[in-house]
C-alpha atoms as a PDB file:
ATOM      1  CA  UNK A   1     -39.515 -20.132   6.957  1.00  0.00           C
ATOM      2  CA  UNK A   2     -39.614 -16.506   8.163  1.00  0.00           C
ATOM      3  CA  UNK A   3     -38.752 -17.752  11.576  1.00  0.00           C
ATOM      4  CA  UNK A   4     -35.489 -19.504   9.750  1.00  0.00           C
ATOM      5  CA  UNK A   5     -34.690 -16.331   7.504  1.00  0.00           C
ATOM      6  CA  UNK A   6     -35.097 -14.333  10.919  1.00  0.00           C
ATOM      7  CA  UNK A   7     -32.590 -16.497  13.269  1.00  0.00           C
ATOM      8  CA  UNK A   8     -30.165 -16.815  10.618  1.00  0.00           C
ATOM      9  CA  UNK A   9     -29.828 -13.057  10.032  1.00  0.00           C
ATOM     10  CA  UNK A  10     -29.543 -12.288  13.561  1.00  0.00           C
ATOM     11  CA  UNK A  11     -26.490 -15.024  13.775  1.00  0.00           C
ATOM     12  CA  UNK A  12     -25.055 -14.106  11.021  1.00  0.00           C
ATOM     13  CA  UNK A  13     -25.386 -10.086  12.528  1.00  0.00           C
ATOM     14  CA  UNK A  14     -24.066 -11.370  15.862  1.00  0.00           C
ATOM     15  CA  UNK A  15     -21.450 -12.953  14.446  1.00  0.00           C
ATOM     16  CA  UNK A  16     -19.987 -10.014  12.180  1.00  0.00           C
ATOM     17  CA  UNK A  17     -20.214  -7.888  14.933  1.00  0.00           C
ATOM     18  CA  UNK A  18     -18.397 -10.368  17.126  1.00  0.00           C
ATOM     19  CA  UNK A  19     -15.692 -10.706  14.135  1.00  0.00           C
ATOM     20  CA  UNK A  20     -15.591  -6.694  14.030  1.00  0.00           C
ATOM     21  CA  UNK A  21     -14.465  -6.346  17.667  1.00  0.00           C
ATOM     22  CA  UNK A  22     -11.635  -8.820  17.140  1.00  0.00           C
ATOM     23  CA  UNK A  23     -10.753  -7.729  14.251  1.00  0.00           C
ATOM     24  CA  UNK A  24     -10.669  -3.606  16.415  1.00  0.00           C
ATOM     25  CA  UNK A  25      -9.079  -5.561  19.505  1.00  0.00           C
ATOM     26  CA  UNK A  26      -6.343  -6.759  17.421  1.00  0.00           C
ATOM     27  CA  UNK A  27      -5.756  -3.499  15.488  1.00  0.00           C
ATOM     28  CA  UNK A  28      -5.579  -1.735  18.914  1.00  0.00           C
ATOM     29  CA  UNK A  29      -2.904  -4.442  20.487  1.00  0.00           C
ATOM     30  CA  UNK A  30      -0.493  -4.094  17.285  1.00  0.00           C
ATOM     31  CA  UNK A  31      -1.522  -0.254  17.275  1.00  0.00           C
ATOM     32  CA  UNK A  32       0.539  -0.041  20.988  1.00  0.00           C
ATOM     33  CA  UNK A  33       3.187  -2.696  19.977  1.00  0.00           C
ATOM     34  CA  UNK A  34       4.034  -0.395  16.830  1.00  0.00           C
ATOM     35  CA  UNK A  35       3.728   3.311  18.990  1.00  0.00           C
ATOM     36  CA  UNK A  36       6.780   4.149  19.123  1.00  0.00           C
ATOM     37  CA  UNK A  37       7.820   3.469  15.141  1.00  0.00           C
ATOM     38  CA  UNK A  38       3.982   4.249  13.491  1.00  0.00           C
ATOM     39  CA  UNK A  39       1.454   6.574  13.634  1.00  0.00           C
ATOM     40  CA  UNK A  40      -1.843   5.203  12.484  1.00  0.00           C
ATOM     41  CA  UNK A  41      -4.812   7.682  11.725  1.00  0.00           C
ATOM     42  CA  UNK A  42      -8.102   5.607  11.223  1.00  0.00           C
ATOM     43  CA  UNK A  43      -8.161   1.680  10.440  1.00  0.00           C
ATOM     44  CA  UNK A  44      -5.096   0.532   8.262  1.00  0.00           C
ATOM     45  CA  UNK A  45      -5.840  -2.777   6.841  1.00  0.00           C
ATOM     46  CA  UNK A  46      -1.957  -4.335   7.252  1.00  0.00           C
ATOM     47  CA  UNK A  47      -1.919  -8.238   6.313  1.00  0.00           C
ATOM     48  CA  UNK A  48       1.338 -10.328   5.175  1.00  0.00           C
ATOM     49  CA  UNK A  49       0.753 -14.648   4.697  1.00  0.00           C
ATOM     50  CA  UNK A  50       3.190 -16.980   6.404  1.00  0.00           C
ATOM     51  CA  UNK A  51       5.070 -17.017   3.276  1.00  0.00           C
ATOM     52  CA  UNK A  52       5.433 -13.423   3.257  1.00  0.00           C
ATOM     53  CA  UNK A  53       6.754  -9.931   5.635  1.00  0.00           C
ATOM     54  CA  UNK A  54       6.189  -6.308   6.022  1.00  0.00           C
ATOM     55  CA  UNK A  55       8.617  -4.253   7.824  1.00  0.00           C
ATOM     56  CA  UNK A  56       8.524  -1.229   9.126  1.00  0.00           C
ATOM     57  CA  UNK A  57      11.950   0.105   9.990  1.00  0.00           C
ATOM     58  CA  UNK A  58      12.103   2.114  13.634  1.00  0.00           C
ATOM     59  CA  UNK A  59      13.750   5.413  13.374  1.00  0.00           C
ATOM     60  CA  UNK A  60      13.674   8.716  14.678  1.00  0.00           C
ATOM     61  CA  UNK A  61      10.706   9.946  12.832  1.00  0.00           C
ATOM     62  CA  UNK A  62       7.782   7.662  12.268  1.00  0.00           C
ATOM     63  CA  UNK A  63       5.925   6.122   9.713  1.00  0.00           C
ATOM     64  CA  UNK A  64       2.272   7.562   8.967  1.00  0.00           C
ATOM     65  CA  UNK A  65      -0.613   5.644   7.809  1.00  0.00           C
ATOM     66  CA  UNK A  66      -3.571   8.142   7.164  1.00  0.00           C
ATOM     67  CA  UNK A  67      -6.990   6.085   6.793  1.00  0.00           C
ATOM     68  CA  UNK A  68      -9.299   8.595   8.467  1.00  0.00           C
ATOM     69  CA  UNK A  69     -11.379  10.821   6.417  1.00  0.00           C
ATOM     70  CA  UNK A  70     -10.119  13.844   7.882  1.00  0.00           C
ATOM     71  CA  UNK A  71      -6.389  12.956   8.059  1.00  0.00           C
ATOM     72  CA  UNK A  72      -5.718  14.098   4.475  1.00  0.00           C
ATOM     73  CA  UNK A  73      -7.729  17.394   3.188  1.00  0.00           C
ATOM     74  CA  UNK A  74      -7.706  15.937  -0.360  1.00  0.00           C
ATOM     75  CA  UNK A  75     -10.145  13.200   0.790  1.00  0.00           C
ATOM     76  CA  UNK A  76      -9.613   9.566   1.965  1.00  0.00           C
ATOM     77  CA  UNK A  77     -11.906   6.978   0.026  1.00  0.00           C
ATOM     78  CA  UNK A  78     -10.635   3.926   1.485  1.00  0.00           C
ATOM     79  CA  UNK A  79      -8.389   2.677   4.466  1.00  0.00           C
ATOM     80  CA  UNK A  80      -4.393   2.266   3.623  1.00  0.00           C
ATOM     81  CA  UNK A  81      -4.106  -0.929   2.807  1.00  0.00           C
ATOM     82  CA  UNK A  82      -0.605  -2.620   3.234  1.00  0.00           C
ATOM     83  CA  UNK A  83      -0.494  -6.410   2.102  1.00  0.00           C
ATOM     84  CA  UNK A  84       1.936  -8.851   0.930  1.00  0.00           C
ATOM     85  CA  UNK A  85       1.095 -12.559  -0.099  1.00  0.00           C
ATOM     86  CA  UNK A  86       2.504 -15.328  -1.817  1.00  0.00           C
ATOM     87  CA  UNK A  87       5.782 -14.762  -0.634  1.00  0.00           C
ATOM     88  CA  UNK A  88       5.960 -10.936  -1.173  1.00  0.00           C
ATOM     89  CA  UNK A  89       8.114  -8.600   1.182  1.00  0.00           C
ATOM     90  CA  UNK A  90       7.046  -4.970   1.942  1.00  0.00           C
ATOM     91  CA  UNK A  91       9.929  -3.018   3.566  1.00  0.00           C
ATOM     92  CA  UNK A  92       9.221   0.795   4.187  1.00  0.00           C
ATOM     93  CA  UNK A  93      11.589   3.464   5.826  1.00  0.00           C
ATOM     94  CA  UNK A  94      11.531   5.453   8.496  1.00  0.00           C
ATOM     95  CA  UNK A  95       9.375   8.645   8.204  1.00  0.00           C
ATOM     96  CA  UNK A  96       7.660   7.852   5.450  1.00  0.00           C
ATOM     97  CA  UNK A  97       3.686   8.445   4.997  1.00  0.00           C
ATOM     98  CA  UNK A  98       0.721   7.502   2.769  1.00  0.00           C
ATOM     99  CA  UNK A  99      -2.620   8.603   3.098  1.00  0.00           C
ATOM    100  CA  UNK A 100      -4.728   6.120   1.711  1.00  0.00           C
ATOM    101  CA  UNK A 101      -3.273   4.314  -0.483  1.00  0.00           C
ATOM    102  CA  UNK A 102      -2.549   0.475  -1.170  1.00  0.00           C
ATOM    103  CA  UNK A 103       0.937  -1.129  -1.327  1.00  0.00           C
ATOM    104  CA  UNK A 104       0.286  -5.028  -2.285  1.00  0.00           C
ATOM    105  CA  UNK A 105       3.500  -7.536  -2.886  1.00  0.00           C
ATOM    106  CA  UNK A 106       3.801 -10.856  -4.169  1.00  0.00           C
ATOM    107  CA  UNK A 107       7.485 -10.390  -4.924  1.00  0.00           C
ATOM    108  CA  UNK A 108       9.306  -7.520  -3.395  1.00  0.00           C
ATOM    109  CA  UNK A 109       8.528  -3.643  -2.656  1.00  0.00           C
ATOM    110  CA  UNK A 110      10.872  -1.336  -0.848  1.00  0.00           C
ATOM    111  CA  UNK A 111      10.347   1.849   0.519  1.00  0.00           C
ATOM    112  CA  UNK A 112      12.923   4.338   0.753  1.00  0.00           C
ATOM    113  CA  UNK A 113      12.653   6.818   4.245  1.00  0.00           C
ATOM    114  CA  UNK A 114      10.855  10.192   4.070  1.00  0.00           C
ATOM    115  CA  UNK A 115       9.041   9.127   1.255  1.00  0.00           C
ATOM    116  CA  UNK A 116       5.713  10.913   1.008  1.00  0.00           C
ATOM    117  CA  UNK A 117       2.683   9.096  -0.878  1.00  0.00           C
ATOM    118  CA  UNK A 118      -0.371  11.226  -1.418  1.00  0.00           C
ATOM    119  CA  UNK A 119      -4.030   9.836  -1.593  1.00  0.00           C
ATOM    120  CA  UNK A 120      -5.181   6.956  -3.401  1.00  0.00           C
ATOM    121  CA  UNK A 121      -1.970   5.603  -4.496  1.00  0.00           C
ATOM    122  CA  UNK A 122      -1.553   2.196  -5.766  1.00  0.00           C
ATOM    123  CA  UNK A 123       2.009   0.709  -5.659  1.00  0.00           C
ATOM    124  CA  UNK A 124       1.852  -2.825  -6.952  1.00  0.00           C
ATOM    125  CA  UNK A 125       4.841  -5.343  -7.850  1.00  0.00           C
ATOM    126  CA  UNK A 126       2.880  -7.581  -9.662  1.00  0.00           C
ATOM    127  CA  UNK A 127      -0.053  -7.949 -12.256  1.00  0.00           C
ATOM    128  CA  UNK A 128      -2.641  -9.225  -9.474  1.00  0.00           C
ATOM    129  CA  UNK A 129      -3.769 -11.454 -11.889  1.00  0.00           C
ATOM    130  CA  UNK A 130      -3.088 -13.789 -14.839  1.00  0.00           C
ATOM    131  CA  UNK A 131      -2.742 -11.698 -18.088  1.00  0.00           C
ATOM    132  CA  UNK A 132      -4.212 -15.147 -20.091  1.00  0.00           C
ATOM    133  CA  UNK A 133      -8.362 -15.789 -19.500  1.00  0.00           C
ATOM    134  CA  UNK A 134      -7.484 -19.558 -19.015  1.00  0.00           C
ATOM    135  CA  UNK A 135      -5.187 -19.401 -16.009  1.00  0.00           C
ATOM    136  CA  UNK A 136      -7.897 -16.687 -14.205  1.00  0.00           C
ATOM    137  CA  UNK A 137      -9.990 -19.824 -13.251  1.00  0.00           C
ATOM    138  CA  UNK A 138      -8.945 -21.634 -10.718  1.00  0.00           C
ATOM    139  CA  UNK A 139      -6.540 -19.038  -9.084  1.00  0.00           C
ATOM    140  CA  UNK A 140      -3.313 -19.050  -9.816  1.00  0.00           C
ATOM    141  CA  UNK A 141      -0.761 -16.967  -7.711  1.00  0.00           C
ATOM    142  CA  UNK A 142       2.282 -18.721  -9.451  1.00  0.00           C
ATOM    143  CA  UNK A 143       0.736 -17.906 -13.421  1.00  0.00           C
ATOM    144  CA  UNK A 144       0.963 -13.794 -12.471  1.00  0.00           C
ATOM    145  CA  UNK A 145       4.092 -11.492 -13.752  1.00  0.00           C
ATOM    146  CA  UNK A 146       5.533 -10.060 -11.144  1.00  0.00           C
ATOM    147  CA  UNK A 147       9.171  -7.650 -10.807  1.00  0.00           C
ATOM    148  CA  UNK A 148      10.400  -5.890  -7.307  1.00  0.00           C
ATOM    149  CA  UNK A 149       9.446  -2.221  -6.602  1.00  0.00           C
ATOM    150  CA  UNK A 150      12.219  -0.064  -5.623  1.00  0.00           C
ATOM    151  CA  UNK A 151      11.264   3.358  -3.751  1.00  0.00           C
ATOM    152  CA  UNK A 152      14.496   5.743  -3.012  1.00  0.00           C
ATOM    153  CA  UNK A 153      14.576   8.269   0.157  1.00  0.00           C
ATOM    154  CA  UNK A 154      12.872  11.382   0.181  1.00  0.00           C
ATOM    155  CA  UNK A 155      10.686  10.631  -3.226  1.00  0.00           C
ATOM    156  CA  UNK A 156       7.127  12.348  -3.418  1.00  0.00           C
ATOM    157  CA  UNK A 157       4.435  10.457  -5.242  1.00  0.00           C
ATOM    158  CA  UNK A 158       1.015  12.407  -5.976  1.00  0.00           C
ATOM    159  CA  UNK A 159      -1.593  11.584  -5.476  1.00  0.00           C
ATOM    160  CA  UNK A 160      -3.957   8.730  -7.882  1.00  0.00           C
ATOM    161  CA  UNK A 161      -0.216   7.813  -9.465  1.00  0.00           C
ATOM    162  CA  UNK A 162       0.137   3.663  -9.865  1.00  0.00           C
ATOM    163  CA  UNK A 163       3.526   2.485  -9.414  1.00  0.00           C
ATOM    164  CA  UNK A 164       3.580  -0.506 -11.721  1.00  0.00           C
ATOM    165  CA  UNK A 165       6.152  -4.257 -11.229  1.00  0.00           C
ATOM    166  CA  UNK A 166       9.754  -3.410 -12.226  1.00  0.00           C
ATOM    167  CA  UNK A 167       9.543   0.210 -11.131  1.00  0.00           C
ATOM    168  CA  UNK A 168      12.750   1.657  -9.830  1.00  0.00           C
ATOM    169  CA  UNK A 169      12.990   5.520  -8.520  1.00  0.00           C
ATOM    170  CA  UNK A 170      15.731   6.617  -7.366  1.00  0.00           C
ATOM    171  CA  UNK A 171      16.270   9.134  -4.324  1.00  0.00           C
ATOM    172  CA  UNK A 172      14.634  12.453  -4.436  1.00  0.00           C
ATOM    173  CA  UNK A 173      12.288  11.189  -7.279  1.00  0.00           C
ATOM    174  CA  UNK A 174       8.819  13.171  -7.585  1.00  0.00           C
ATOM    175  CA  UNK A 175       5.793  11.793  -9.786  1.00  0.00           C
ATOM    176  CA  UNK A 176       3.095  14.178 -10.904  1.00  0.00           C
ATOM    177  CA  UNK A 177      -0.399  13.377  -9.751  1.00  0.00           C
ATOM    178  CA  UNK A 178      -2.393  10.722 -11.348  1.00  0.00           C
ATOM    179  CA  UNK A 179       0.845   9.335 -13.434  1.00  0.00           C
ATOM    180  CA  UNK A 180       1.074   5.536 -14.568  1.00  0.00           C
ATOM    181  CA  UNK A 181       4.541   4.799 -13.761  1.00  0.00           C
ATOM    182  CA  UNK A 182       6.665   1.659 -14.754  1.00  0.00           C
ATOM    183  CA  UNK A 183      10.828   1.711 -15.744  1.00  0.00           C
ATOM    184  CA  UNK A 184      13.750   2.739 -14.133  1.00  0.00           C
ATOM    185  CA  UNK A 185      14.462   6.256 -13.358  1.00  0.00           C
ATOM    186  CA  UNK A 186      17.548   8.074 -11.366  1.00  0.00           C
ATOM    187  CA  UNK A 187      18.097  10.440  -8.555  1.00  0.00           C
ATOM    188  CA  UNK A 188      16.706  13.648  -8.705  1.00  0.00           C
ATOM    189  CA  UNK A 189      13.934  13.105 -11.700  1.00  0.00           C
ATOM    190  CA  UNK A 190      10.515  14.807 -11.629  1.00  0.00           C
ATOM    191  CA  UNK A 191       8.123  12.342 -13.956  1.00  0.00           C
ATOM    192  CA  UNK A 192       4.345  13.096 -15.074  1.00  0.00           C
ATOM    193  CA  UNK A 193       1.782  11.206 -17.165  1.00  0.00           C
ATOM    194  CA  UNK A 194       0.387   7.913 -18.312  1.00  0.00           C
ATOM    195  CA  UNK A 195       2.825   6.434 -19.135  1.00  0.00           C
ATOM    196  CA  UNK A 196       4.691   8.725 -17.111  1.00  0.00           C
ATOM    197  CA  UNK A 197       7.976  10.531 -19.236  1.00  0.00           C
ATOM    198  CA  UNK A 198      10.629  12.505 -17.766  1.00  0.00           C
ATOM    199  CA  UNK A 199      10.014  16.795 -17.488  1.00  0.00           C
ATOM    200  CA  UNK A 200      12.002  17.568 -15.648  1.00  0.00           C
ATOM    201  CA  UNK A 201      15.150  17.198 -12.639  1.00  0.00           C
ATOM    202  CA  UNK A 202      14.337  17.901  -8.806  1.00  0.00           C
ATOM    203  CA  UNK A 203      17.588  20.020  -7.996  1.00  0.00           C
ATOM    204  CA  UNK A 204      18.973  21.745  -4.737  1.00  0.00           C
ATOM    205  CA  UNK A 205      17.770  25.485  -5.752  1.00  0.00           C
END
């Protein structure tokens, strides 16, 4: 039995570690297809189903993932995670950046250029699961509420704000750290808190 117990957990070692340099070899092949329209600090986790897409428009600036611990001063607790299933579609703009932070779409997210994300964002277009106990168990992607995300150019999010389904910004939009964001708000407004209200309009001084 120890024997067993021993041979299984070196396979099962072997084989993570195996999986792990894929899973590197891979990041490093798409890393040089993307050089020229991303810049990718640490391991971004960047997944979309058959169903689904994630684009990343090429520009003159690029677009900045920062997943290393040291690539944002306010402190990175995770990887930037970009993933859309189910038939989602992640578009995201030239020269924009996130520091990591998760966008995840099962319907539709866009993201305006130069928009700036700060650290541990979470911009979601759906509810990621069932409201209703019932439909939980089994899974059920089709059961879950979901409404597009609309980012405009040049918005600033801070950081620990959730963008919540149905959210529309428009350009020039900044949200105050840590703000719970859902509705649709125009050019130019600065919005704070949970639920996040309007304080304010970001204007040419």
């Amino acid at each position: 039995m120890n024997c067993f117990v021993s041979n299984s957990y070196h396979l099962c070692r072997d084989l993570f570690f195996m999986r792990r340099i894929g899973l590197y070899l891979l990041y490093l092949i798409e890393k040089l297809r993307y050089w020229k329209t991303v810049s990718f600090a640490g391991f971004t986790v960047m997944f979309a189903d058959r169903q689904s897409s994630i684009v990343l428009e090429k520009g003159q600036k690029k677009i900045r993932f920062n997943s290393s611990r040291l690539s944002n001063l306010l402190g990175i607790s995770q990887p930037c995670i970009v993933v859309a299933r189910y038939g989602g579609k992640i578009r995201i703009g030239q020269g924009t950046g996130m520091s990591g932070s998760t966008v995840y779409s099962m319907e539709s997210i866009e993201i305006g250029e130069g928009v700036l994300i700060g650290v541990s964002c979470k911009i979601i277009d759906n509810d990621f699961h069932p409201l209703r106990c019932e439909l939980r168990e089994p899974y059920n992607s089709s059961a879950i509420k979901k409404r597009p995300v609309k980012i405009g150019d040049g918005c600033f999010i801070g950081a620990g704000s959730i963008i919540l389904k149905g959210t529309v910004l428009g350009n020039n939009c900044v949200v105050g750290a840590g703000s719970v964001v859902s509705g649709v708000w125009p050019d130019n407004s600065i919005i704070a808190g949970n639920p996040a209200k309007l304080i304010g309009e970001n204007l040419p001084q």
